[in-house]
PDB file of N, CA and C in Angstrom:
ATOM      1  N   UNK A   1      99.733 -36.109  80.101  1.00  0.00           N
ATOM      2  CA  UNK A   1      99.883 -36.336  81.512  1.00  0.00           C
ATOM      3  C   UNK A   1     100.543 -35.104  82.114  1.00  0.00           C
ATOM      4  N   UNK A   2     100.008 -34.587  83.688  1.00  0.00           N
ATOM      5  CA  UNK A   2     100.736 -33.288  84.099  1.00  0.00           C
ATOM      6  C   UNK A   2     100.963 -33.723  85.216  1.00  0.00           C
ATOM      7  N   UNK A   3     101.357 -32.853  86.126  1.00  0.00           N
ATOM      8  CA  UNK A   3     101.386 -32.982  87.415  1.00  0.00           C
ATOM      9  C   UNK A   3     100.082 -32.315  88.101  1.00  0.00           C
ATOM     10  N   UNK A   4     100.051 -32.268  89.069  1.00  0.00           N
ATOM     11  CA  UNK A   4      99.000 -31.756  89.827  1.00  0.00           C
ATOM     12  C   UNK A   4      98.848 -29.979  89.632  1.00  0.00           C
ATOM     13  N   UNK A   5     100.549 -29.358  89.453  1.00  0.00           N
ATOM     14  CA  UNK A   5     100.380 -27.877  89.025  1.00  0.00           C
ATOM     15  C   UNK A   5     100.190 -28.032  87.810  1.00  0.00           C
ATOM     16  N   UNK A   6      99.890 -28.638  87.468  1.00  0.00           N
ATOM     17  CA  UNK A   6      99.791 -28.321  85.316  1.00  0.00           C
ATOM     18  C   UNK A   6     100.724 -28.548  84.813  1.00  0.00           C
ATOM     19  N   UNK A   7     102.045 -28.841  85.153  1.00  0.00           N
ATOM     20  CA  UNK A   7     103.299 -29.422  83.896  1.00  0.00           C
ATOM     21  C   UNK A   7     102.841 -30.402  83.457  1.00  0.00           C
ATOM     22  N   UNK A   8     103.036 -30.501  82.129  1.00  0.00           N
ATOM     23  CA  UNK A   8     102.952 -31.760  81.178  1.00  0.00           C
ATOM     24  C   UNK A   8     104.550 -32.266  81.428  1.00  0.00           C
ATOM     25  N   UNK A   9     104.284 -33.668  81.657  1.00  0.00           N
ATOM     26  CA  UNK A   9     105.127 -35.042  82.077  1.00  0.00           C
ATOM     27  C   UNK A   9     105.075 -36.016  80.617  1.00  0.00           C
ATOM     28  N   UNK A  10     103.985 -36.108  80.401  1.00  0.00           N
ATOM     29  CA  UNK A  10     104.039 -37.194  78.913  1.00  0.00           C
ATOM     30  C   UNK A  10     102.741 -36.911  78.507  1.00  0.00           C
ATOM     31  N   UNK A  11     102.384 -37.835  77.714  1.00  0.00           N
ATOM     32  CA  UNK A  11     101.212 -38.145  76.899  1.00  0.00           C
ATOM     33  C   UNK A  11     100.790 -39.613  77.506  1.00  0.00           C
ATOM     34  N   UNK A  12     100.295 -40.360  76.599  1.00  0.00           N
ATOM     35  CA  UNK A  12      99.451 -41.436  76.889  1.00  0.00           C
ATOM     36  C   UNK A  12      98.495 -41.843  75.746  1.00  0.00           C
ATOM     37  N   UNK A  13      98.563 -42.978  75.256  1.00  0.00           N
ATOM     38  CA  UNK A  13      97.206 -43.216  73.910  1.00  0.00           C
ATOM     39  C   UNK A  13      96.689 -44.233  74.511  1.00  0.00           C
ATOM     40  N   UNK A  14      95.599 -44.973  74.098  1.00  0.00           N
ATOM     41  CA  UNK A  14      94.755 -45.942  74.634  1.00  0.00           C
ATOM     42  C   UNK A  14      93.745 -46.802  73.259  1.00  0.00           C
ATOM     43  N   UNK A  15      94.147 -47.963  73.556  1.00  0.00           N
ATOM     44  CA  UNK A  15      93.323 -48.784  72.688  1.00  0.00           C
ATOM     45  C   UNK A  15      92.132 -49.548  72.892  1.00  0.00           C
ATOM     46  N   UNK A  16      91.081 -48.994  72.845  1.00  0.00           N
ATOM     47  CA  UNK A  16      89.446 -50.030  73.367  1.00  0.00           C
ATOM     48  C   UNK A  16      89.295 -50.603  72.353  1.00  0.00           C
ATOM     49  N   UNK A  17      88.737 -51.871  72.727  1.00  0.00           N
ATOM     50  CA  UNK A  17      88.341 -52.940  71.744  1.00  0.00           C
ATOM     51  C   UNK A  17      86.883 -53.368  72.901  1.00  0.00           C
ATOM     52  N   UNK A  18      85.920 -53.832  72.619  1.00  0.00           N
ATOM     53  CA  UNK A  18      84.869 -54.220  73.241  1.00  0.00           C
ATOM     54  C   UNK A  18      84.716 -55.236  72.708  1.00  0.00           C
ATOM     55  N   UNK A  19      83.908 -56.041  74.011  1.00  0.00           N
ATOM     56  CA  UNK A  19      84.159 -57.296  74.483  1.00  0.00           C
ATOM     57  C   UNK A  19      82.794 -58.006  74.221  1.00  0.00           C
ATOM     58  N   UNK A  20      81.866 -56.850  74.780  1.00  0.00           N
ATOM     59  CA  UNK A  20      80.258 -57.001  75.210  1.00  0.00           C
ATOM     60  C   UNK A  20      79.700 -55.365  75.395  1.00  0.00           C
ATOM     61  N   UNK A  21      78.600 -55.922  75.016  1.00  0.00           N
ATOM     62  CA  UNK A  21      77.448 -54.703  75.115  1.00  0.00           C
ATOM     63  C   UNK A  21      76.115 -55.023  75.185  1.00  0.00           C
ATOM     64  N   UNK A  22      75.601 -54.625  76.587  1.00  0.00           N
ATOM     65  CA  UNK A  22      74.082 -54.998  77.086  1.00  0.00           C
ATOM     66  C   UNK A  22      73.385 -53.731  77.180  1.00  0.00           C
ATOM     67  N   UNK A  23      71.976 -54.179  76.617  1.00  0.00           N
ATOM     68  CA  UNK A  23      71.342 -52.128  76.340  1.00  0.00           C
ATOM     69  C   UNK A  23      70.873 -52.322  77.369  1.00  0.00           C
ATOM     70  N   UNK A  24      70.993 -50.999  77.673  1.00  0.00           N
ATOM     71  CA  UNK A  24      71.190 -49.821  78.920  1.00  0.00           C
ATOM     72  C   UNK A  24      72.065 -50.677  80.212  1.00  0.00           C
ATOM     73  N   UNK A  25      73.163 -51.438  80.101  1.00  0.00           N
ATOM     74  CA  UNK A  25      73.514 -51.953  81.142  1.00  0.00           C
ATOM     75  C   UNK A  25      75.170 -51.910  81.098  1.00  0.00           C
ATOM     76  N   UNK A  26      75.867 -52.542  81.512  1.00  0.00           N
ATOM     77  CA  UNK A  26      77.144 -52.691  81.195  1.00  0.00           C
ATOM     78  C   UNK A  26      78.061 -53.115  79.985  1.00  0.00           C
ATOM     79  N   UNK A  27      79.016 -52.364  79.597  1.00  0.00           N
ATOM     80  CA  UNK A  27      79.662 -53.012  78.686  1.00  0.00           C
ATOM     81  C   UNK A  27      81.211 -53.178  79.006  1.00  0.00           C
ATOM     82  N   UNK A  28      81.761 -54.136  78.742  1.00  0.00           N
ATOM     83  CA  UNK A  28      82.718 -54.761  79.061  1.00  0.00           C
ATOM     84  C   UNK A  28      84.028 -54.274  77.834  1.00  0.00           C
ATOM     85  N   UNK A  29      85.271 -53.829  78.158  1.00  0.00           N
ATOM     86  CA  UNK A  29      86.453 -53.262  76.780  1.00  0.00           C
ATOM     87  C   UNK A  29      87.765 -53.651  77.510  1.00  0.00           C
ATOM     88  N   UNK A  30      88.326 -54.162  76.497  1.00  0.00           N
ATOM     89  CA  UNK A  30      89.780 -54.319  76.695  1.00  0.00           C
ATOM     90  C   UNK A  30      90.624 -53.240  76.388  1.00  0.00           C
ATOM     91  N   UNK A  31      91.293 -52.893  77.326  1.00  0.00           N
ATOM     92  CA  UNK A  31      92.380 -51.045  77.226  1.00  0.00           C
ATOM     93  C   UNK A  31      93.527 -51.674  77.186  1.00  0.00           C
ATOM     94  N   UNK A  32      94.202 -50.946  76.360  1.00  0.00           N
ATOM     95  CA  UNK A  32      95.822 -51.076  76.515  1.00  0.00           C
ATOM     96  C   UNK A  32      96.237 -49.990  76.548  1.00  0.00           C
ATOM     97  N   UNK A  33      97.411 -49.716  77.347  1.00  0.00           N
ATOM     98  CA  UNK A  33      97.461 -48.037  77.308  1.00  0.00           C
ATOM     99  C   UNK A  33      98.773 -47.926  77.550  1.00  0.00           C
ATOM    100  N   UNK A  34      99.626 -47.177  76.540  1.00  0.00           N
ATOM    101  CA  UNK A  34     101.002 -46.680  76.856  1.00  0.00           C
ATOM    102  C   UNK A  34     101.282 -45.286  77.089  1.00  0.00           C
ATOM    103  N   UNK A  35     101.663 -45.265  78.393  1.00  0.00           N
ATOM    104  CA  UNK A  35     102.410 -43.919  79.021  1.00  0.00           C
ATOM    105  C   UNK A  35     103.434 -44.019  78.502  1.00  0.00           C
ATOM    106  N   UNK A  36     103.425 -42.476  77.635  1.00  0.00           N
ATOM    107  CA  UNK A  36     104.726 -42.196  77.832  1.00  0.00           C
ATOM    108  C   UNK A  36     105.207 -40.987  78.286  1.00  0.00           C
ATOM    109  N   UNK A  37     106.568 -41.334  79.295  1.00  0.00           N
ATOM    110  CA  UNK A  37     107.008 -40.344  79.665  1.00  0.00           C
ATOM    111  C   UNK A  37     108.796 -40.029  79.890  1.00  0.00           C
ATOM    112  N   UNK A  38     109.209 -39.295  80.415  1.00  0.00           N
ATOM    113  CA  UNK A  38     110.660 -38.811  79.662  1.00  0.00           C
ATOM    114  C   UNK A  38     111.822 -39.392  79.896  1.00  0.00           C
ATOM    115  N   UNK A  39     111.836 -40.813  80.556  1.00  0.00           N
ATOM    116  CA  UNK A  39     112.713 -41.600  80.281  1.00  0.00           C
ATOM    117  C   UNK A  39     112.460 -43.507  80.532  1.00  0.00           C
ATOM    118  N   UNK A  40     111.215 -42.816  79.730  1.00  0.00           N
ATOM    119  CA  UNK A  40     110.166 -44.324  79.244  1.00  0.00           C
ATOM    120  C   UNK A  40     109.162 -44.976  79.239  1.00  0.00           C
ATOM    121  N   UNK A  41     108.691 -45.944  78.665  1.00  0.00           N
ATOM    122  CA  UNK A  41     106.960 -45.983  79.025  1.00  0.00           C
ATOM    123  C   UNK A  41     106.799 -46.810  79.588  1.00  0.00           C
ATOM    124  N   UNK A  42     105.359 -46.807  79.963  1.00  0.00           N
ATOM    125  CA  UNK A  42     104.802 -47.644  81.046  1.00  0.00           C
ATOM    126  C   UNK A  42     103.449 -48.079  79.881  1.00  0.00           C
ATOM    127  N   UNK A  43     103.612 -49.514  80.092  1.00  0.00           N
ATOM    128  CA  UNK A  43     102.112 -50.432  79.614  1.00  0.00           C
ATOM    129  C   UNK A  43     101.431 -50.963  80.383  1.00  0.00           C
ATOM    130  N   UNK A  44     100.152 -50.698  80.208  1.00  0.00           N
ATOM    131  CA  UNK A  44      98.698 -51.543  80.976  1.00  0.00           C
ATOM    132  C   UNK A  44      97.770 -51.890  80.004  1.00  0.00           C
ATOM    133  N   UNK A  45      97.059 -52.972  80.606  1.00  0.00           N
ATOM    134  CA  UNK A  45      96.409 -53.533  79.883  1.00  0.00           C
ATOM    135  C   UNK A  45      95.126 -54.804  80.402  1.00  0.00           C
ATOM    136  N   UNK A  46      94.038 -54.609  80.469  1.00  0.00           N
ATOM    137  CA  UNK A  46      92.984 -55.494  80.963  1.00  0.00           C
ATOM    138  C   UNK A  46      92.058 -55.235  80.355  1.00  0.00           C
ATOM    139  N   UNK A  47      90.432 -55.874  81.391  1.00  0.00           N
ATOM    140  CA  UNK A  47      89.357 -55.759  81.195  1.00  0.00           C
ATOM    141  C   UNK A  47      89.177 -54.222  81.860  1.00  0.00           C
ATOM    142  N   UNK A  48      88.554 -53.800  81.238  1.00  0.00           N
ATOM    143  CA  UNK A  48      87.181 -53.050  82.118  1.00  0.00           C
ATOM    144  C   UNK A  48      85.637 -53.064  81.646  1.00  0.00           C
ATOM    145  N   UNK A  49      85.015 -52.833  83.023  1.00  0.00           N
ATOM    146  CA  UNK A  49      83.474 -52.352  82.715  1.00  0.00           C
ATOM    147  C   UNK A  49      83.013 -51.435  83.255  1.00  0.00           C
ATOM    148  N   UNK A  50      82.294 -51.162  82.274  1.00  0.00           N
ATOM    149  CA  UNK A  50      81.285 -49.098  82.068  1.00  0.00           C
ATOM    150  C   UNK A  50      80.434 -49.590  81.972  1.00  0.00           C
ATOM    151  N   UNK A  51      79.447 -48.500  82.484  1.00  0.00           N
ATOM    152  CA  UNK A  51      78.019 -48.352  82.394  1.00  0.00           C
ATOM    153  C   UNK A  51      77.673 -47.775  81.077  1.00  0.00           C
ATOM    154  N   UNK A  52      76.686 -47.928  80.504  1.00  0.00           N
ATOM    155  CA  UNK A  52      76.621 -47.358  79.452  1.00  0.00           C
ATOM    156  C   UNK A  52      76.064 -46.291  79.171  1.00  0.00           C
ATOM    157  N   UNK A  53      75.271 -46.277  79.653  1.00  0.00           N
ATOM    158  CA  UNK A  53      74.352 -44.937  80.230  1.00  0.00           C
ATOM    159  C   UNK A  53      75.291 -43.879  81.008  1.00  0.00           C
ATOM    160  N   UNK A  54      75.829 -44.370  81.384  1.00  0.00           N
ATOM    161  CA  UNK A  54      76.689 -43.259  82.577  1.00  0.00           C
ATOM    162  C   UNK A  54      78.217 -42.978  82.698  1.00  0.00           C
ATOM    163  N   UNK A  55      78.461 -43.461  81.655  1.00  0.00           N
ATOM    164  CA  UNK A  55      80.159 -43.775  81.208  1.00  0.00           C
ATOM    165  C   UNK A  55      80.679 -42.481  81.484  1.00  0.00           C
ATOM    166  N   UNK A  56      80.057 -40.944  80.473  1.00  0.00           N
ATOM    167  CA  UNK A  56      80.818 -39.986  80.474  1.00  0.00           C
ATOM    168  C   UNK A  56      80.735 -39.153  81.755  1.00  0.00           C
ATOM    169  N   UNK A  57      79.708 -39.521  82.445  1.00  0.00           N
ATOM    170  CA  UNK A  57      79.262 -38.540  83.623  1.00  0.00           C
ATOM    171  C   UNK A  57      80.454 -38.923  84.659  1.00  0.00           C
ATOM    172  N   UNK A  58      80.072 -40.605  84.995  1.00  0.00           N
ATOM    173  CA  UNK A  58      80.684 -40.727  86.207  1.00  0.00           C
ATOM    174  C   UNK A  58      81.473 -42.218  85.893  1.00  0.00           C
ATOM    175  N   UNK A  59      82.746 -42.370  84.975  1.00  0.00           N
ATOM    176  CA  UNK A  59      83.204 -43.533  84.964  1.00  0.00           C
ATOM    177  C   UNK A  59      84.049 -43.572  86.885  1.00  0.00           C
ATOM    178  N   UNK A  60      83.658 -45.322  86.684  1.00  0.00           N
ATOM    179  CA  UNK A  60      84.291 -45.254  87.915  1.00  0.00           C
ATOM    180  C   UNK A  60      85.882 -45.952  87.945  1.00  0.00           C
ATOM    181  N   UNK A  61      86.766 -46.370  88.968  1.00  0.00           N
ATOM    182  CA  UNK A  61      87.801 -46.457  89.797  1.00  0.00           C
ATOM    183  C   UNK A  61      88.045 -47.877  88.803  1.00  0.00           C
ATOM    184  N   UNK A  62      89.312 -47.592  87.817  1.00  0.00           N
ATOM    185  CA  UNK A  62      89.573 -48.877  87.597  1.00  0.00           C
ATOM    186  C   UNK A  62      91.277 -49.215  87.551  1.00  0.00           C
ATOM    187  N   UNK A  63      91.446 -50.518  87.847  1.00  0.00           N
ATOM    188  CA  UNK A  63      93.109 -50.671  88.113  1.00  0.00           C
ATOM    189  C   UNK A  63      92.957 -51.742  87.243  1.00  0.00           C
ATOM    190  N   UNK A  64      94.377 -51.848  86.761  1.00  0.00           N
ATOM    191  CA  UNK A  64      94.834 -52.202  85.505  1.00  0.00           C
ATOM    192  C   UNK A  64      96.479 -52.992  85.525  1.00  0.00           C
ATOM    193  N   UNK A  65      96.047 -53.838  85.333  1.00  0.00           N
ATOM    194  CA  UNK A  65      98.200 -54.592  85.880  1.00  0.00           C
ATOM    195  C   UNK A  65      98.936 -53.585  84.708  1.00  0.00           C
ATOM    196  N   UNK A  66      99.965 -53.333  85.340  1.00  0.00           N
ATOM    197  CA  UNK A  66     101.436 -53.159  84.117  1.00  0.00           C
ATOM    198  C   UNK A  66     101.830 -53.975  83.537  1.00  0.00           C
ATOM    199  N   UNK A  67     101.844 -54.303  82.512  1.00  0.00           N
ATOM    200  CA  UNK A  67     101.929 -55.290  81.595  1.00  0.00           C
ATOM    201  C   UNK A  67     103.819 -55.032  81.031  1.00  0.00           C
ATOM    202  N   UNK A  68     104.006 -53.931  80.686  1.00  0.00           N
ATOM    203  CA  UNK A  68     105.467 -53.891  80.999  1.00  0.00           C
ATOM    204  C   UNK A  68     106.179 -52.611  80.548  1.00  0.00           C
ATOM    205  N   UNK A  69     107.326 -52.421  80.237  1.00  0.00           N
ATOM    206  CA  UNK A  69     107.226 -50.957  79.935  1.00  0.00           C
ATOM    207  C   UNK A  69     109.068 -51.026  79.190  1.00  0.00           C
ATOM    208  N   UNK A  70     109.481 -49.572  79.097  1.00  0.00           N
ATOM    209  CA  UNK A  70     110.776 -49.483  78.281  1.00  0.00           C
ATOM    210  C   UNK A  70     111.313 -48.777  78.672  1.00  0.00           C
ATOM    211  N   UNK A  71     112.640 -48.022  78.892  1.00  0.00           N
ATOM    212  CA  UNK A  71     113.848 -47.579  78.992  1.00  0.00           C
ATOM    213  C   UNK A  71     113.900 -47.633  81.057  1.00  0.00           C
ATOM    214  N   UNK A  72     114.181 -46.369  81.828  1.00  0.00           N
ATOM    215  CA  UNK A  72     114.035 -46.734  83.194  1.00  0.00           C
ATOM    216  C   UNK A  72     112.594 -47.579  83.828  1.00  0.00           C
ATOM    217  N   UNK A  73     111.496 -47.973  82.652  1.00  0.00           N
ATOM    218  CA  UNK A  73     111.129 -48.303  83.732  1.00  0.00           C
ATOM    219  C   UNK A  73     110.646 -50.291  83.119  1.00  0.00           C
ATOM    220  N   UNK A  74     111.833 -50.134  82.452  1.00  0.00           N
ATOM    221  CA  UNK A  74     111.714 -51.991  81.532  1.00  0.00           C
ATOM    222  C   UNK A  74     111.786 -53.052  82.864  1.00  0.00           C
ATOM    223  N   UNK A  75     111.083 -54.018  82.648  1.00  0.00           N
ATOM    224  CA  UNK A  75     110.914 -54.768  83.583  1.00  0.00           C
ATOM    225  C   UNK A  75     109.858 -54.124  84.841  1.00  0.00           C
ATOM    226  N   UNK A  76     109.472 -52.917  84.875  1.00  0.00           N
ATOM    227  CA  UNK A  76     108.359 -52.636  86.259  1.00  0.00           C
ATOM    228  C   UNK A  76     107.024 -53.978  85.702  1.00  0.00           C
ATOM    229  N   UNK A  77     106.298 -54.348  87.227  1.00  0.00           N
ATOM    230  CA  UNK A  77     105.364 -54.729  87.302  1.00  0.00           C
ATOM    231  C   UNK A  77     104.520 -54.204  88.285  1.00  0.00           C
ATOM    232  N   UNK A  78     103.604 -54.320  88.282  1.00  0.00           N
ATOM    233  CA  UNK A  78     102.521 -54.032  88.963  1.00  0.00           C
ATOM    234  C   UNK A  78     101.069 -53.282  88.850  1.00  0.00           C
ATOM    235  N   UNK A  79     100.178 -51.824  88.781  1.00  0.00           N
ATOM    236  CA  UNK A  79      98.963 -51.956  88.452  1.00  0.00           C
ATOM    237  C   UNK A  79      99.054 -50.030  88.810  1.00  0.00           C
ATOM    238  N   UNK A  80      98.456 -49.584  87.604  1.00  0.00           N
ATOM    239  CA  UNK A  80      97.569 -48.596  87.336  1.00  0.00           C
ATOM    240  C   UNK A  80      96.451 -48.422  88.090  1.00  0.00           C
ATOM    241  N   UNK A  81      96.209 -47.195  88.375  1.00  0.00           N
ATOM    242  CA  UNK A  81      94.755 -46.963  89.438  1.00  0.00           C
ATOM    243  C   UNK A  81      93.921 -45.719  88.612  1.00  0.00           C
ATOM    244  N   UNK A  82      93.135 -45.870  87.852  1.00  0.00           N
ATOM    245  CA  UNK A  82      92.703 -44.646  87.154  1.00  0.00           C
ATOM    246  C   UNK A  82      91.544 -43.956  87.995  1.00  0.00           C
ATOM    247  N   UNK A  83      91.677 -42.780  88.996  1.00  0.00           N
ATOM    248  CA  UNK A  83      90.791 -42.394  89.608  1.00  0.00           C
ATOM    249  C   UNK A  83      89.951 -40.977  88.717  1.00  0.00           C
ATOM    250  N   UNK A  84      88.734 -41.341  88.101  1.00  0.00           N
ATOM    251  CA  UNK A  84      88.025 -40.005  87.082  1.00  0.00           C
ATOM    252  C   UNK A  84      87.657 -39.035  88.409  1.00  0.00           C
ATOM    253  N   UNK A  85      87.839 -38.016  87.557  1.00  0.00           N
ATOM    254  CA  UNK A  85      88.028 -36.941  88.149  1.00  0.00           C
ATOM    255  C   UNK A  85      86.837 -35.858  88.285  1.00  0.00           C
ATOM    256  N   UNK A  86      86.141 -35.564  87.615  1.00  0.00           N
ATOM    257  CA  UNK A  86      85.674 -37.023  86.512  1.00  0.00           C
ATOM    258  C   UNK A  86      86.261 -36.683  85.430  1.00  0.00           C
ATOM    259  N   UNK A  87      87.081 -35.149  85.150  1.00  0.00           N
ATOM    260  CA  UNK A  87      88.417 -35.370  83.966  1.00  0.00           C
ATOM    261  C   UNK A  87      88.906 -34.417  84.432  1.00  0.00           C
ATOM    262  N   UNK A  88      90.514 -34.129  84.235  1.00  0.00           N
ATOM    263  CA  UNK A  88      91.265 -35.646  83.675  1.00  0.00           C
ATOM    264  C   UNK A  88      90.838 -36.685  84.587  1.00  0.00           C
ATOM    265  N   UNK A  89      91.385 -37.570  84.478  1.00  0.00           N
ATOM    266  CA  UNK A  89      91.213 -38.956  84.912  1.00  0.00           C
ATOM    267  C   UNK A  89      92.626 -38.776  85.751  1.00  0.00           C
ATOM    268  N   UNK A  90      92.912 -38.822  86.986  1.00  0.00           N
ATOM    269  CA  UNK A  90      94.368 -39.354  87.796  1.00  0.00           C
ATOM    270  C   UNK A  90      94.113 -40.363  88.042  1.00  0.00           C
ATOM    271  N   UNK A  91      96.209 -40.864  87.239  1.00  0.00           N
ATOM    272  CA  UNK A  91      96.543 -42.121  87.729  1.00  0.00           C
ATOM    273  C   UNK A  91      97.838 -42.276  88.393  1.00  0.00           C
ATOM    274  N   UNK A  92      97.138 -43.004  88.918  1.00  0.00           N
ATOM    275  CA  UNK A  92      98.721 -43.303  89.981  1.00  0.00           C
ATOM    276  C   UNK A  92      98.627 -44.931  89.861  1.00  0.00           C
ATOM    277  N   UNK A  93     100.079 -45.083  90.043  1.00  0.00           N
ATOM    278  CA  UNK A  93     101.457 -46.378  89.689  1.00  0.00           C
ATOM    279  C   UNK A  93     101.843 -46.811  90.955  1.00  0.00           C
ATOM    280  N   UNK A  94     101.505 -48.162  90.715  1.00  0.00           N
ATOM    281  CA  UNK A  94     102.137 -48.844  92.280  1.00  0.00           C
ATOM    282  C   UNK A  94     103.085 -49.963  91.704  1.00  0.00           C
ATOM    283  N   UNK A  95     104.372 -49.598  91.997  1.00  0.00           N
ATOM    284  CA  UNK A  95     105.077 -50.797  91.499  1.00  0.00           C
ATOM    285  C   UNK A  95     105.673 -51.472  92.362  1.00  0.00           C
ATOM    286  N   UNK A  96     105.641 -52.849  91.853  1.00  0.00           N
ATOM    287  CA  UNK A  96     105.839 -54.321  93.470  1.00  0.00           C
ATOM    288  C   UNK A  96     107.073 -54.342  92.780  1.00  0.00           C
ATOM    289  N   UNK A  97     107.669 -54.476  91.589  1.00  0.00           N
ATOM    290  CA  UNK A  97     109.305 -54.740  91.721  1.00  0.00           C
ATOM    291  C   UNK A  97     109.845 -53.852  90.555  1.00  0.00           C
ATOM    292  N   UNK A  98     110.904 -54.078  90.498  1.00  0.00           N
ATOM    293  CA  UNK A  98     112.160 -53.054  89.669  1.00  0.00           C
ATOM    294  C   UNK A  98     113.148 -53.900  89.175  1.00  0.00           C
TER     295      UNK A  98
END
């Protein structure tokens, strides 16, 4: 993860598991994904669906609840916005409480 000038802020790993898969049509994966960054992580975690055909070109706009996270940011809730770039991928964090 960087900022918009290029500093690296954290990392991030991601776990797909698939759900469904229709040829040449949509497939459906469960992401879990922990940010981490320098004074704690942030978890998300849902559905999404990709095209299959078109996944790497042009994935589109997906938001994702916070499922929960650790050190400043334990207890955040609220939802991930992964906008592709089409890479990197920016995300931005909207959090409803603290």
């Amino acid at each position: 993860m960087a900022t918009p000038q290029g500093t690296v802020i954290g990392t991030y790993s991601s776990v797909h598991t698939v759900l469904s898969v229709c040829a040449n049509g949509p497939y459906e994966i469960l992401n879990t994904t922990t940010y981490e960054l320098p004074k704690g992580t942030i978890l998300t975690g849902g559905n999404e669906v990709w095209m299959s055909n078109v996944a790497a070109q042009s994935p589109t706009v997906q938001i994702m609840p916070i499922t929960g996270g650790t050190g400043l940011n334990a207890g955040v809730s609220g939802t991930s916005t992964n906008v592709p770039n089409p890479w990197p991928i920016d995300v931005l964090f909207t959090f409803t409480n603290k």
